[in-house]
Protein backbone atom coordinates (compact mmCIF):
# COMPACT_ATOMS: atom_id res chain seq x y z
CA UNK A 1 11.40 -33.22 56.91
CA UNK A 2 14.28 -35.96 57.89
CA UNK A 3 17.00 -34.50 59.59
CA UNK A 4 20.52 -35.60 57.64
CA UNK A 5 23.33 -36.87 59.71
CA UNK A 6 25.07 -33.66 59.51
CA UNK A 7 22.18 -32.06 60.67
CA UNK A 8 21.85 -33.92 63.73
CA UNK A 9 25.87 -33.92 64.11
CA UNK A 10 25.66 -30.23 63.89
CA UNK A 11 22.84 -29.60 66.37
CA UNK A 12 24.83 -31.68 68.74
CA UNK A 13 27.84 -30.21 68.02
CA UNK A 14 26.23 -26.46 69.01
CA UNK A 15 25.01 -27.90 72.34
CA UNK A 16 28.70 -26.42 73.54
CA UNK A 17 29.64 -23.03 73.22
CA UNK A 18 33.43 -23.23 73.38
CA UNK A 19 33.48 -25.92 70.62
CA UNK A 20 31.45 -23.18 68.39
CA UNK A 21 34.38 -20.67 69.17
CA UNK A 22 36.86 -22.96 69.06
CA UNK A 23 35.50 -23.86 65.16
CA UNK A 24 35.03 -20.48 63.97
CA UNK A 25 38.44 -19.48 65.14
CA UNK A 26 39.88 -22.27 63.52
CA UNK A 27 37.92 -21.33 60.05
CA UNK A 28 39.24 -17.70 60.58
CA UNK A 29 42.77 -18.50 61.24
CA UNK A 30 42.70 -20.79 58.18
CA UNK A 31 40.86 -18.38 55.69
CA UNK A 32 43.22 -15.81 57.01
CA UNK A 33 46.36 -18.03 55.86
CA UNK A 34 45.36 -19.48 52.48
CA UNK A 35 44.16 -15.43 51.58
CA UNK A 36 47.83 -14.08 53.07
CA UNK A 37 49.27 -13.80 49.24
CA UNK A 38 46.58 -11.07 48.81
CA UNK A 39 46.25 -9.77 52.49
CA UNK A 40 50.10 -9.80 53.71
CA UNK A 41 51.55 -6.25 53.71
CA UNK A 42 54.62 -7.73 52.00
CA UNK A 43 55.52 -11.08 50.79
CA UNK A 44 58.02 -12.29 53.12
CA UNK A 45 59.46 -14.81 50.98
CA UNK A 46 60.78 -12.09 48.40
CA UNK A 47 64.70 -11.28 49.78
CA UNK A 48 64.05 -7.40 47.83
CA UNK A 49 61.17 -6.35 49.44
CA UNK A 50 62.96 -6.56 52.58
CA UNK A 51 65.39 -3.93 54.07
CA UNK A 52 67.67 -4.29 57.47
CA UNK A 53 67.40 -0.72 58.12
CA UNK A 54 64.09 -1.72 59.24
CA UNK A 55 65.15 -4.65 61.66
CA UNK A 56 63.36 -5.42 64.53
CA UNK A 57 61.64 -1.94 64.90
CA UNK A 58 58.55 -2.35 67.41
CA UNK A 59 54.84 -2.21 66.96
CA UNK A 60 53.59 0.46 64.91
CA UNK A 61 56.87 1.33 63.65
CA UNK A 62 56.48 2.97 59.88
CA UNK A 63 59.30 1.38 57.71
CA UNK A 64 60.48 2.49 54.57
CA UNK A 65 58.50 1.53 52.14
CA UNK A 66 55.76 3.79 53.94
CA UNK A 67 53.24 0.93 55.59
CA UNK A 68 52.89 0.30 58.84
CA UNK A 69 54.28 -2.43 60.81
CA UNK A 70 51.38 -3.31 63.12
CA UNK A 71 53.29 -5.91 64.61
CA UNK A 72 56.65 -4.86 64.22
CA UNK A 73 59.68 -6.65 61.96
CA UNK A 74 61.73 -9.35 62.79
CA UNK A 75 65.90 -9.49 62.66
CA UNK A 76 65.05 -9.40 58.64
CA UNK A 77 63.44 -6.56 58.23
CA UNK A 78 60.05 -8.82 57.64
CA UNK A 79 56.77 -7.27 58.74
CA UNK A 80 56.08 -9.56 61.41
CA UNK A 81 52.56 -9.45 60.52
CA UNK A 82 52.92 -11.14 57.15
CA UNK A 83 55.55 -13.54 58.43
CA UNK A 84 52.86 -14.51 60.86
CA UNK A 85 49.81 -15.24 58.14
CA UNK A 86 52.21 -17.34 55.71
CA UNK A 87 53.97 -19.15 58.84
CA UNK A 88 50.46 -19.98 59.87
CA UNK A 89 49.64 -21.39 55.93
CA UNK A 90 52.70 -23.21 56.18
CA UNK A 91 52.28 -24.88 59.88
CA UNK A 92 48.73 -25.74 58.27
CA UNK A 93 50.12 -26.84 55.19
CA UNK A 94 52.26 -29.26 57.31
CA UNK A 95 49.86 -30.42 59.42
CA UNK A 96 47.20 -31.53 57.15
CA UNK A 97 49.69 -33.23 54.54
CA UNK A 98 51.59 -34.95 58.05
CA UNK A 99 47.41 -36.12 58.99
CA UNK A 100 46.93 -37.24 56.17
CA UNK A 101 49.38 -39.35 54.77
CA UNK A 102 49.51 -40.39 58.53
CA UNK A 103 45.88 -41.53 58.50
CA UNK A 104 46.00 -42.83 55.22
CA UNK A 105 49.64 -45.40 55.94
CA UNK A 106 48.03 -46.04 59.75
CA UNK A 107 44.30 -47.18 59.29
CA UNK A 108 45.32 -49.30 56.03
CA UNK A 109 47.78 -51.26 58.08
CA UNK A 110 45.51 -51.35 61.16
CA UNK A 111 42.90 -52.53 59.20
CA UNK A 112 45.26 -55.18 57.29
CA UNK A 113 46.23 -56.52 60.43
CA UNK A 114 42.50 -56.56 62.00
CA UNK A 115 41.48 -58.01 58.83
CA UNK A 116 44.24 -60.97 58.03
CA UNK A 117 45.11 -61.55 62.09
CA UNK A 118 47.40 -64.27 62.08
CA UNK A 119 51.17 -63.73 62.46
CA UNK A 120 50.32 -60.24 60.08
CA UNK A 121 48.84 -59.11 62.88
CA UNK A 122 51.05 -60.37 64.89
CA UNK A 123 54.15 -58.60 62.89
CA UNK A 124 52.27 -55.03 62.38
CA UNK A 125 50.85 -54.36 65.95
CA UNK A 126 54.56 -55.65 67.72
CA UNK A 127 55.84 -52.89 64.98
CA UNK A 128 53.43 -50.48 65.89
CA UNK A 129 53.53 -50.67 70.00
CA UNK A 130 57.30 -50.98 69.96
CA UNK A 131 57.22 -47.47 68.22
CA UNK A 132 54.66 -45.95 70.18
CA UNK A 133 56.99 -47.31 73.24
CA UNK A 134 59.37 -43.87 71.94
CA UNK A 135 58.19 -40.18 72.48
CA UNK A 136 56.90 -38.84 68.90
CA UNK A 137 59.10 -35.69 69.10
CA UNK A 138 62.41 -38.08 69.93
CA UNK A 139 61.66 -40.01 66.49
CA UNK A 140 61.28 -37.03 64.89
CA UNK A 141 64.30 -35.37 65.77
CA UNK A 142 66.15 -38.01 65.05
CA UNK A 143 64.63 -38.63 61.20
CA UNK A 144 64.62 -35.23 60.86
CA UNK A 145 68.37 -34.81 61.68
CA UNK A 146 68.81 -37.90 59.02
CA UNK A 147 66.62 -35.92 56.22
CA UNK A 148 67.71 -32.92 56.34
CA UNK A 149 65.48 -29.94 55.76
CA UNK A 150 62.78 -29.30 53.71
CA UNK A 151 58.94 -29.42 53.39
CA UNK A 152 58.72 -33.51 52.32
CA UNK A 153 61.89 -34.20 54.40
CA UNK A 154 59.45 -32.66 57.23
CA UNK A 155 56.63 -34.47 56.43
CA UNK A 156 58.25 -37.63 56.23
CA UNK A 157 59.28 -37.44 59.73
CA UNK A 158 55.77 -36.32 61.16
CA UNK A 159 54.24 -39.04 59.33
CA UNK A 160 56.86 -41.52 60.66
CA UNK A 161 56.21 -40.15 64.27
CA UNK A 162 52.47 -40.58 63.91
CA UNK A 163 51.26 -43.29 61.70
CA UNK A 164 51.40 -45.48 64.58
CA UNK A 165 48.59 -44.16 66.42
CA UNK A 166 46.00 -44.17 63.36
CA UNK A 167 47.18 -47.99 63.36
CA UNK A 168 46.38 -48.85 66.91
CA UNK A 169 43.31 -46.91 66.57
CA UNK A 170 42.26 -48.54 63.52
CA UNK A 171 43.31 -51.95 64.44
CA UNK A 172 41.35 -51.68 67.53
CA UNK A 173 37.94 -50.67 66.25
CA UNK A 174 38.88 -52.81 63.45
CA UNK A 175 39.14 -56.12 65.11
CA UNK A 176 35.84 -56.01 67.13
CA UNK A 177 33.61 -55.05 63.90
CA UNK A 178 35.80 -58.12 62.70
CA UNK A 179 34.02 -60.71 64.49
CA UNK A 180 30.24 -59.80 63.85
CA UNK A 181 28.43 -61.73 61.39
CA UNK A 182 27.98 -59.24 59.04
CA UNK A 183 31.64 -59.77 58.30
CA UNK A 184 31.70 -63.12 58.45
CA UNK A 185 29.24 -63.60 56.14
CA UNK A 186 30.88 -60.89 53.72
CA UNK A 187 33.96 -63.44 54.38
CA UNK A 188 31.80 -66.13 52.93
CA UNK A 189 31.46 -64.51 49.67
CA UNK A 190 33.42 -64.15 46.26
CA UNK A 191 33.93 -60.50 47.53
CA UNK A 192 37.95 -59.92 48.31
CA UNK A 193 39.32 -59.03 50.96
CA UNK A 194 40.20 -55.38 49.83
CA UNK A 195 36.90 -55.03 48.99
CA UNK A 196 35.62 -56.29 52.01
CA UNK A 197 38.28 -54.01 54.30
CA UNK A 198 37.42 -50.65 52.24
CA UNK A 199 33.63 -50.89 51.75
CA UNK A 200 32.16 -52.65 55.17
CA UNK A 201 35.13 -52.90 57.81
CA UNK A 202 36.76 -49.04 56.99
CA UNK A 203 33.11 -47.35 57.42
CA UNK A 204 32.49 -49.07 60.76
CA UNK A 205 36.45 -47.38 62.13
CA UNK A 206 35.87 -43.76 60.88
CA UNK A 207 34.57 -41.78 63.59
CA UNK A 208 37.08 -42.76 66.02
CA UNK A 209 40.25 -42.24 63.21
CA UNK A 210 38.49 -39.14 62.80
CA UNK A 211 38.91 -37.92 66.22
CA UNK A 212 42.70 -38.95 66.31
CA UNK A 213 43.10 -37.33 62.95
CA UNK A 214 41.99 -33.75 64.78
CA UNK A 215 44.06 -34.25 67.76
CA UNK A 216 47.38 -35.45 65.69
CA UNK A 217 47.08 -32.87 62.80
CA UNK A 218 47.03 -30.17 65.75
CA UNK A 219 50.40 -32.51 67.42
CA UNK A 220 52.04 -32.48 63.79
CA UNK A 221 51.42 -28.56 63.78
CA UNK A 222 53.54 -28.40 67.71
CA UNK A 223 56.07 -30.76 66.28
CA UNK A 224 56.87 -28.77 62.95
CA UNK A 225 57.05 -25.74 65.26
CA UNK A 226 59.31 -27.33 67.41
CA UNK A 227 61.97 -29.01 64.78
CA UNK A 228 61.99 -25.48 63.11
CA UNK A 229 62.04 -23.69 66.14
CA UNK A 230 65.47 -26.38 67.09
CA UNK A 231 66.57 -25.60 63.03
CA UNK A 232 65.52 -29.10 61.83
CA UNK A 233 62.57 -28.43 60.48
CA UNK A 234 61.61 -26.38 57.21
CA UNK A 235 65.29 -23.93 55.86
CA UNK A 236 65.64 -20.56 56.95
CA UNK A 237 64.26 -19.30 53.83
CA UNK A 238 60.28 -20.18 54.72
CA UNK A 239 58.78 -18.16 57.78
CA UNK A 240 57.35 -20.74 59.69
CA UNK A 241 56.10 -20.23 63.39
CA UNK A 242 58.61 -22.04 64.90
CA UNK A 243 61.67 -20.35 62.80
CA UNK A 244 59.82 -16.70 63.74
CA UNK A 245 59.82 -17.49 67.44
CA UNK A 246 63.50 -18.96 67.28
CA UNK A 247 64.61 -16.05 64.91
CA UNK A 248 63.34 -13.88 67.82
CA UNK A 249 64.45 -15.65 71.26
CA UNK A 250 68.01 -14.47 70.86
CA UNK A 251 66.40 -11.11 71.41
CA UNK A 252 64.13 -11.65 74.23
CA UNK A 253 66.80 -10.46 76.91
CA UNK A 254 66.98 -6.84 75.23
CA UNK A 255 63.35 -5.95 75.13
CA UNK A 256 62.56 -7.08 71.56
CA UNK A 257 60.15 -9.70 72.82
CA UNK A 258 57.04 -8.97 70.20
CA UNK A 259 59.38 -10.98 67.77
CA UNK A 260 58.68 -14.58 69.50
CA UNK A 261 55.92 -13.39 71.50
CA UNK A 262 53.14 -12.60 68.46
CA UNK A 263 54.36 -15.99 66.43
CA UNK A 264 53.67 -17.70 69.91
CA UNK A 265 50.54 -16.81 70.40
CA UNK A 266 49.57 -17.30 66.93
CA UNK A 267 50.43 -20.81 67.46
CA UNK A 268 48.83 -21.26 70.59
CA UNK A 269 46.04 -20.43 69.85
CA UNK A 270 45.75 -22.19 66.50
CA UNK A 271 46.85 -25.45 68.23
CA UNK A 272 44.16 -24.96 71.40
CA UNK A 273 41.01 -24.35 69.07
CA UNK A 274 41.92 -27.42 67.12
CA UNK A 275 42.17 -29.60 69.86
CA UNK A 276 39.09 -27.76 71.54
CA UNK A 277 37.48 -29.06 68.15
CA UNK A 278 38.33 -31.89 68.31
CA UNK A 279 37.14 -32.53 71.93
CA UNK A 280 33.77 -32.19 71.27
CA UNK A 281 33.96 -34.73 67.88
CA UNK A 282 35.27 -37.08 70.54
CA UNK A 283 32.68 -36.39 72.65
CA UNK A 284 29.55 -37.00 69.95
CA UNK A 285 31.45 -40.61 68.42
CA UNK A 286 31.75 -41.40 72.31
CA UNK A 287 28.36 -40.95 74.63
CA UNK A 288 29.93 -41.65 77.39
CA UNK A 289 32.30 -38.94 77.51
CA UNK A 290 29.36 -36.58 77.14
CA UNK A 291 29.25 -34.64 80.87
């Protein structure tokens, strides 16, 4: 029997051990977040389910309503637990709608500018390195200081921040599939140019968009984490990571440190798997970097 490509990208892809962790880590933390509505102790979001006779108790502590707080309660009264699985389906949430929109506004105008060349290219790419020139997290403070908060104010700013390397990557792979003949005889047809972009240049600059998509979905996840954590990011009213750990740093000098700590590591770790993941994609779309 033929082996599919996602057999062989599979069998490849097992060849490291970490990356195998690293996956099934990310799958857990990700079924664990879009199941927290059903699995969450108590819904943080609801303002009556929570009491601030039970603020910031440790681990283990047994609150009122007679469950047990595995991982404590924030300055709220929130089980820290639950806080933690919807923060985690929110930081998600962001990061895949910041990667995608990102991918989808940065390989079209990579590819536009690969494809046209000319003073378009010209225009786009002088565009695009003048705002990769800035630190990602400086543009998005700033945007998100303009915005205000909110979940599309948020995403707006990530995407800002980020587009610009799916466009450099995408230009790049773009422009040397651009000179073979295959194109140029595509060129040479009735087909237009959209057509032409989408179904033979787009295919051929996939794998490595695909690799910077990984890496900058697990970057958009840092940065929302980082704007909420600074109070730009999502309102107070939506448990993200980076609100729990800056809801709890005020506390950290007095002993309270499980309510930053646990949110911390939660993010860690979902951040480090992703980029472990997307390591070893990198490493099959690029033989070289195979040790």
């Amino acid at each position: 029997m033929t082996e599919t490509p996602w057999g062989r990208f599979w069998a490849e892809y097992r060849e490291s051990p970490l990356a195998v962790v690293a996956l099934a880590v990310v799958v857990a933390i990700v079924t664990l977040a879009l199941a927290a509505p059903w699995i969450a102790p108590q819904d943080p979001y609801d303002i009556a389910n929570l009491s601030l006779a039970d603020a910031r108790r440790p681990p283990g502590f047994v609150g009122s309503e007679g469950y047990t707080h595995w991982l404590g309660t924030d300055a709220q009264g929130r089980d820290l637990l639950s806080a933690i699985l919807y923060g985690l389906r929110i930081s998600i949430e962001m990061g895949l709608a910041a990667g995608t929109f990102a991918l989808a506004i940065g390989a079209s105008l990579g590819l536009l500018a690969a494809y046209r060349g000319g003073w378009v290219a010209a225009i786009v790419m002088r565009v695009v390195d003048l705002q990769l020139s800035f630190p990602a997290i400086l543009l998005a403070l700033v945007l998100s200081a303009l915005l205000g908060q909110g979940k599309a104010q948020l995403v707006t700013a990530l995407v800002a921040a980020q587009y610009a390397y799916f466009a450099r990557t995408a230009f790049g792979a773009a422009s040397a599939e651009r000179r073979k003949d295959y194109i140029e005889a595509a060129a040479a047809t009735p087909l237009s140019g959209r057509r032409i972009v989408f179904r033979h240049l787009l295919p051929n600059t996939l794998p490595p968009l695909v690799v910077v998509a990984t890496v900058q979905v697990a970057n958009a996840i840092a940065l929302e984490a980082t704007l909420s954590f600074l109070g730009l990011g999502l309102p107070v009213t939506e448990p993200s990571l980076g609100m729990l750990i800056a809801n709890g740093f005020q506390y950290m000098m007095s002993g309270r440190t499980w309510i930053s700590v646990y949110p911390g590591i939660a993010l860690i770790v979902l951040i480090v798997a992703i980029n472990l993941v997307g390591d070893q994609v990198r490493d099959q779309f690029n033989p070289r970097l195979k040790r």
